[in-house]
N, C-alpha and C. Protein backbone atom coordinates (compact mmCIF):
# COMPACT_ATOMS: atom_id res chain seq x y z
N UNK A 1 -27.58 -49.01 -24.69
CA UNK A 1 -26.83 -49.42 -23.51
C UNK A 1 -27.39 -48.69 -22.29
N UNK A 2 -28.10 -49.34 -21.77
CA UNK A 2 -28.99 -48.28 -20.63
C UNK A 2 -27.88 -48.82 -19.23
N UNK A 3 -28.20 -47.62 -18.71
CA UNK A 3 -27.12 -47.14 -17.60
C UNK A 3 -25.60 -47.40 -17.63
N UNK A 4 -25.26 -46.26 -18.84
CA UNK A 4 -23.87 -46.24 -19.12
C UNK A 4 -23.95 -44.55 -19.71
N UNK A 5 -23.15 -43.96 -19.02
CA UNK A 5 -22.66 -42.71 -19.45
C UNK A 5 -22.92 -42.41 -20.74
N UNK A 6 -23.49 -41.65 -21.44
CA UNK A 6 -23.76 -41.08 -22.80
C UNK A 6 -22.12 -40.66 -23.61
N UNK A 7 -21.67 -40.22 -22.72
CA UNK A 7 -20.28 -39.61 -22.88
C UNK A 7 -19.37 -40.18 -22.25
N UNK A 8 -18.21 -40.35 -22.69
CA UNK A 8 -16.96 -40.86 -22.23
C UNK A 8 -15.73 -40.31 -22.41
N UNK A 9 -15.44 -39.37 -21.41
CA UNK A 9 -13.86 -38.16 -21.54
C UNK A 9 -12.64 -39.47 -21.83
N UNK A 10 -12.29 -39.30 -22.60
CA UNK A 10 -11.01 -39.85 -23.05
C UNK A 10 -10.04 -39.29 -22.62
N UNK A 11 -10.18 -37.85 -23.12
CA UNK A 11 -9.12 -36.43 -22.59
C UNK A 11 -9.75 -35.18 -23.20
N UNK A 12 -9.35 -34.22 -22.69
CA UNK A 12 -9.62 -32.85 -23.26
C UNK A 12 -10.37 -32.44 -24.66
N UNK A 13 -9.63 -33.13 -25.36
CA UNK A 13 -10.52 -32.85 -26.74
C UNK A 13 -11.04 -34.28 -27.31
N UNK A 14 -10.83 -35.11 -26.60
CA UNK A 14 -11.55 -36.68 -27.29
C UNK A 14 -13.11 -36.86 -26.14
N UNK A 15 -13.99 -37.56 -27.17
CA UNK A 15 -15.32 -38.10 -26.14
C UNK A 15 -15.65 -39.07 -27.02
N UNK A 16 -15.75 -40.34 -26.33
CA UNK A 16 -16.64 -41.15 -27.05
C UNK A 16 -18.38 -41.44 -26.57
N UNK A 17 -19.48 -41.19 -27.55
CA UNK A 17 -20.45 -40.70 -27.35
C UNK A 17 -21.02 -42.28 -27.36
N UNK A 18 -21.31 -43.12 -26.54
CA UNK A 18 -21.41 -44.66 -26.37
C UNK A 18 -22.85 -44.88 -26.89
N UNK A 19 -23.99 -43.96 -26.51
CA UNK A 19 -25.27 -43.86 -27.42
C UNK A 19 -25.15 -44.13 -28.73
N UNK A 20 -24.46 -42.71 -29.63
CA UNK A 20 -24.12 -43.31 -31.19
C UNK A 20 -23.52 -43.60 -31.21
N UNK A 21 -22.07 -44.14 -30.27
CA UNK A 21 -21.20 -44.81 -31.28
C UNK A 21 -20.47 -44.28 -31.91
N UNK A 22 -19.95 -43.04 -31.72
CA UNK A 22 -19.35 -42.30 -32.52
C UNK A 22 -18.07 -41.35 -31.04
N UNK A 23 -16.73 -40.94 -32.27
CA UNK A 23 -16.16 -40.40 -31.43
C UNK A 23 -16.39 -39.06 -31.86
N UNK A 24 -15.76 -38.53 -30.78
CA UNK A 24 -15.91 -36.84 -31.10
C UNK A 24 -14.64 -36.00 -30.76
N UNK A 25 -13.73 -35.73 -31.48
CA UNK A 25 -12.68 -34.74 -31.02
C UNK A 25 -12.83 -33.31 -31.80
N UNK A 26 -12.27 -32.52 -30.84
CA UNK A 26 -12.33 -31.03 -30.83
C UNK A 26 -13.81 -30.86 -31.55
N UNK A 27 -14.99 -31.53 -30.90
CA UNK A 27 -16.35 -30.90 -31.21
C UNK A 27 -16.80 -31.94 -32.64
N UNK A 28 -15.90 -32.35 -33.48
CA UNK A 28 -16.01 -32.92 -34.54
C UNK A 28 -16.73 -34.11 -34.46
N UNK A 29 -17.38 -34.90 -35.09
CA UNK A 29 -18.24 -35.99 -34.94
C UNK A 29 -17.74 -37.30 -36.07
N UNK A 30 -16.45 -37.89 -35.63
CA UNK A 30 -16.24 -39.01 -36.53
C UNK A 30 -16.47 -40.30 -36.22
N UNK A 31 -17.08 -40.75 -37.11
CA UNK A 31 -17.67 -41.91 -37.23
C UNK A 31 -16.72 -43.20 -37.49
N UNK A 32 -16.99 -44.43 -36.40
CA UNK A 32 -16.43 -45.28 -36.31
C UNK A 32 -17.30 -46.84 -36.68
N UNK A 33 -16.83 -47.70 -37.06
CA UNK A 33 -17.24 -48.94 -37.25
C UNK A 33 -17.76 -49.92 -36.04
N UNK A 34 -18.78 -50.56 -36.30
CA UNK A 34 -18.84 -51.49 -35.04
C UNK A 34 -17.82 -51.47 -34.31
N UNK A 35 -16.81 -52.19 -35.00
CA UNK A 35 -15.73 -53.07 -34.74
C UNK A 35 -14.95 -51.72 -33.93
N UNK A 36 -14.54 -50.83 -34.42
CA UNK A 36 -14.07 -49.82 -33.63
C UNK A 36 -14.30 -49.74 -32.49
N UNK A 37 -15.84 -48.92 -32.63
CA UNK A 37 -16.40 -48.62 -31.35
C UNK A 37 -16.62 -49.60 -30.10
N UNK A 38 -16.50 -50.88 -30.61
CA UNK A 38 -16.14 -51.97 -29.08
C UNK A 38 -15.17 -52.19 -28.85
N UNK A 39 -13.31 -52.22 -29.67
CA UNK A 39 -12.66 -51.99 -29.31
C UNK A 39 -11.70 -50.61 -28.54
N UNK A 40 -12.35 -49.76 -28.98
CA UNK A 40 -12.40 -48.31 -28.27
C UNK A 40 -13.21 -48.15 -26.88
N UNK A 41 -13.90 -48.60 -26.53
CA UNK A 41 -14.87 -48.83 -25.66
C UNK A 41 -14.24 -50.15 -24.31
N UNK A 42 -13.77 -50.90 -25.30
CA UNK A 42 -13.91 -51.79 -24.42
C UNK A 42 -11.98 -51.52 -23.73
N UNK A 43 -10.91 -50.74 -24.70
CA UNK A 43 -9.76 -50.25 -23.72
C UNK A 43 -10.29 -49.15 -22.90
N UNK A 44 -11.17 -47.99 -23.28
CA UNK A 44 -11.57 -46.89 -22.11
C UNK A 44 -12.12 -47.63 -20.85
N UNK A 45 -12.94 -48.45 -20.81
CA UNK A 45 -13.32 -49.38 -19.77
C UNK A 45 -11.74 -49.93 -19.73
N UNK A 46 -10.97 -50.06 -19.57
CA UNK A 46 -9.49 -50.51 -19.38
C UNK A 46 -8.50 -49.83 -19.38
N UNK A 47 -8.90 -48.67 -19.06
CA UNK A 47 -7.88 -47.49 -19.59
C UNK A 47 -6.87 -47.84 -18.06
N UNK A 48 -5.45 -47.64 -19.27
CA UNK A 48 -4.12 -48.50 -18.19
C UNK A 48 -3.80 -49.69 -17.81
N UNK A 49 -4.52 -50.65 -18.59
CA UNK A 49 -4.31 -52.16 -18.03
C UNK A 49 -4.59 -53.16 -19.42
N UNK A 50 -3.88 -53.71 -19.30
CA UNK A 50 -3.14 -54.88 -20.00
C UNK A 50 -4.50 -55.36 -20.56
N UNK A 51 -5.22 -55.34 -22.13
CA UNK A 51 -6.99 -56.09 -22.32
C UNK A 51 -5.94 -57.06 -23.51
N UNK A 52 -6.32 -58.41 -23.10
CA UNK A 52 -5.88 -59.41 -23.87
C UNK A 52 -6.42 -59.28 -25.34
N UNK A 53 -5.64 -59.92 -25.77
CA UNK A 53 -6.00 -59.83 -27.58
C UNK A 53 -7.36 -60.72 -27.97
N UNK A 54 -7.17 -61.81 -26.61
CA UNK A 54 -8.38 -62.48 -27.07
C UNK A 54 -9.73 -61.95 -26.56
N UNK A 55 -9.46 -61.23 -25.24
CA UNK A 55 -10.45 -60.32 -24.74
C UNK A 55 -11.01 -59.17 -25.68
N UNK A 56 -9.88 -58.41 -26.53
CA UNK A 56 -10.35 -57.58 -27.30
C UNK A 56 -11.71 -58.39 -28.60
N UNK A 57 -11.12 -59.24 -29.09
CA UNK A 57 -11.47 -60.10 -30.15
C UNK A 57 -13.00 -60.51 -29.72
N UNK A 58 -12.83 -61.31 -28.15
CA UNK A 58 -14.52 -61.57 -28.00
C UNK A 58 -15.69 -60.73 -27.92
N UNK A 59 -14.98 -59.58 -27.56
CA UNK A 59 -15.79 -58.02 -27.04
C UNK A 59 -16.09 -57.16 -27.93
N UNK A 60 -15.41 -57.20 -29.28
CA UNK A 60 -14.98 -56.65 -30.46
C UNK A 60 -16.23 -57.40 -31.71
N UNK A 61 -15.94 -58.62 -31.87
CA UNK A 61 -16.40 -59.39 -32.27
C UNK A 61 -17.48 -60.51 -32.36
N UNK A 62 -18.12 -60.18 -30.93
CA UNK A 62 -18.99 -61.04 -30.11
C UNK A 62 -18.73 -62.59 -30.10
N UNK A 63 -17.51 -62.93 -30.09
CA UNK A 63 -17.28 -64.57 -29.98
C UNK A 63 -16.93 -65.20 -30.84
N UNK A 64 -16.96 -64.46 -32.12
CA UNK A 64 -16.20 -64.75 -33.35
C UNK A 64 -15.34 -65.72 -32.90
N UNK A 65 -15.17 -66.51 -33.72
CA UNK A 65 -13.76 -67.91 -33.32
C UNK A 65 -12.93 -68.01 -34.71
N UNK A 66 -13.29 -66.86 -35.89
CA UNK A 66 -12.27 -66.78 -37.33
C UNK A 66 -11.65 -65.37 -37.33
N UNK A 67 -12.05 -64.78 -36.01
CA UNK A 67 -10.88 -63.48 -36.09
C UNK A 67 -9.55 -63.63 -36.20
N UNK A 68 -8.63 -63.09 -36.30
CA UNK A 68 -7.36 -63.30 -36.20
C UNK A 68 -6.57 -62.19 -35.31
N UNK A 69 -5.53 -62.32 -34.54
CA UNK A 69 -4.78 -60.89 -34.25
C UNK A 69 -4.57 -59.89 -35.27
N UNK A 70 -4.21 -60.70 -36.64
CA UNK A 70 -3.89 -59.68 -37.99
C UNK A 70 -4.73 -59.06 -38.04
N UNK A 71 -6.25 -59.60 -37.88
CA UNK A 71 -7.32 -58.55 -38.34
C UNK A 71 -7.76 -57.44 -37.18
N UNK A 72 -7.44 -57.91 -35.92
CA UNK A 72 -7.56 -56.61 -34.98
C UNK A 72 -6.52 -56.06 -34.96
N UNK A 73 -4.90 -56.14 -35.41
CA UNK A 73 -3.96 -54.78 -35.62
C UNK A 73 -4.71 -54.34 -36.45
N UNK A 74 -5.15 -54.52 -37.96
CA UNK A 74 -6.23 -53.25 -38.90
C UNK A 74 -6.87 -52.48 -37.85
N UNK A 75 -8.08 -53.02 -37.09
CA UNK A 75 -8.63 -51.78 -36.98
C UNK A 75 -7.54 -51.12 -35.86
N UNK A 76 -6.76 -51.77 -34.95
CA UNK A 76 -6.16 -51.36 -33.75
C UNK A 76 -5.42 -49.50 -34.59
N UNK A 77 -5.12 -49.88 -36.06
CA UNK A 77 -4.07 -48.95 -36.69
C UNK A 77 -5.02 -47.75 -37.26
N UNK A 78 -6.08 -48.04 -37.35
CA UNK A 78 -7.30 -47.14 -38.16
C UNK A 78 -7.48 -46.54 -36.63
N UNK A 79 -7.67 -46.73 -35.86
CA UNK A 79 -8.13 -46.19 -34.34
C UNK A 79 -6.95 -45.31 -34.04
N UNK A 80 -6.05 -45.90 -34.39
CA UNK A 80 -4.68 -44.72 -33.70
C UNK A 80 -4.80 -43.78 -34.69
N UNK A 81 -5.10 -43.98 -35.91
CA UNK A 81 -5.19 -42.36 -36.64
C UNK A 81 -5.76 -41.46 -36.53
N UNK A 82 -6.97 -42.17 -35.71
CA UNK A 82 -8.43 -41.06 -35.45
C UNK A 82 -8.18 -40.39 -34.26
N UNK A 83 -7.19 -41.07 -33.35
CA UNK A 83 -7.00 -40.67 -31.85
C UNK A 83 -6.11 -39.41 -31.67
N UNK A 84 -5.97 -38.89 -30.73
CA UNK A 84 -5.35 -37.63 -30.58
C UNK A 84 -3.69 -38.16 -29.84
N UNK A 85 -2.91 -37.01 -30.54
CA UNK A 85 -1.49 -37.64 -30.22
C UNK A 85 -0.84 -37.89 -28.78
N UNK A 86 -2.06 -37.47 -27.32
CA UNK A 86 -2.07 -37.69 -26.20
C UNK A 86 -2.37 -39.07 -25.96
N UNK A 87 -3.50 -39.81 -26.61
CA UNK A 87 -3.98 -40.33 -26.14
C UNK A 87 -3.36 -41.81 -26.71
N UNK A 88 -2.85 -42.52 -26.75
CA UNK A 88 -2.07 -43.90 -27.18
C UNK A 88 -2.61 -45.33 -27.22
N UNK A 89 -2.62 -46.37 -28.02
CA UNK A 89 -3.06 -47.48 -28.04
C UNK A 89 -1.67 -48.42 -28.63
N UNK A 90 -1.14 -48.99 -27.06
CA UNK A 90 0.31 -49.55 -27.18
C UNK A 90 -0.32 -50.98 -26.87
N UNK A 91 1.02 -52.08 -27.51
CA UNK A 91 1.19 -53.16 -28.21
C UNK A 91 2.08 -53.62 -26.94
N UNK A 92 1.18 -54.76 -26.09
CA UNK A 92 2.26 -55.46 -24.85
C UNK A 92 2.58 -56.91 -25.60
N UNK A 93 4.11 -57.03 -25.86
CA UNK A 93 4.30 -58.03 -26.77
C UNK A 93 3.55 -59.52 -25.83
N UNK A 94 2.93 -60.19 -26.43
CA UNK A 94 2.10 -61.49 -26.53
C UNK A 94 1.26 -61.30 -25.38
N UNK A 95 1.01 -60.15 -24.76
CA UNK A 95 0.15 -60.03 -23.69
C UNK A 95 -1.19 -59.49 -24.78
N UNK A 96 -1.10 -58.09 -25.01
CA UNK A 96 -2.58 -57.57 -25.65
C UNK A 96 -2.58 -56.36 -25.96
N UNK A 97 -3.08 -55.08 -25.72
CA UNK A 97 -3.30 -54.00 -26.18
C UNK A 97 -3.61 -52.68 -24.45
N UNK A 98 -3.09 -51.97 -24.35
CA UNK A 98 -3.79 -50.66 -23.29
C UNK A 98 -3.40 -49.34 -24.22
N UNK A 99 -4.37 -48.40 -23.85
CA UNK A 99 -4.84 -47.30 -23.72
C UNK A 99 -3.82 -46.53 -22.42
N UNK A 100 -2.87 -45.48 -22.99
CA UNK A 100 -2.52 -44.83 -22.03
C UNK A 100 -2.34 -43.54 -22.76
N UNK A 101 -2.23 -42.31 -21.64
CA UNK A 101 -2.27 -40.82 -21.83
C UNK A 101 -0.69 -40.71 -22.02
């Protein structure tokens, strides 16, 4: 991804490292799935604002048209475990998904 921040402060102890693809809290280096890392990526680019489900899905998925919402709550729920208890990934009923502190 040329000319995009290597690093991405989430908060204090979260970074997502957009080169590998990988997150990093308190120094730690955990490893995320495609699918993760563009939906993680693509709420920090959205951090505080409403990213549609279908927005997540095309960005997530590259255009996929057999995703389902069911299958992005999975990873949406695998992402909140990895995340730090500051950092939140809330559910706007039939709107979509934000990222708030």
């Amino acid at each position: 991804m040329v000319g995009i921040a290597e690093n991405l402060k989430l908060n204090d102890r979260l970074h997502l490292d957009v080169q590998y693809e990988t997150l990093i809290k308190d120094g730690i280096i955990l490893s995320l799935s495609k699918i993760e890392f563009r939906i993680l990526y693509c709420l920090t680019m959205n951090r505080n604002r409403i990213v549609s489900f279908d927005k997540l899905i095309d960005f997530a998925w590259k255009w996929s048209s057999t995703v389902t919402r069911r299958e992005l709550y999975v990873y949406i729920t695998r992402l909140r475990k990895k995340l730090d208890d500051n950092l939140k990934i809330i559910c706007v009923r039939n709107r979509g998904y934000m990222m708030t502190e």
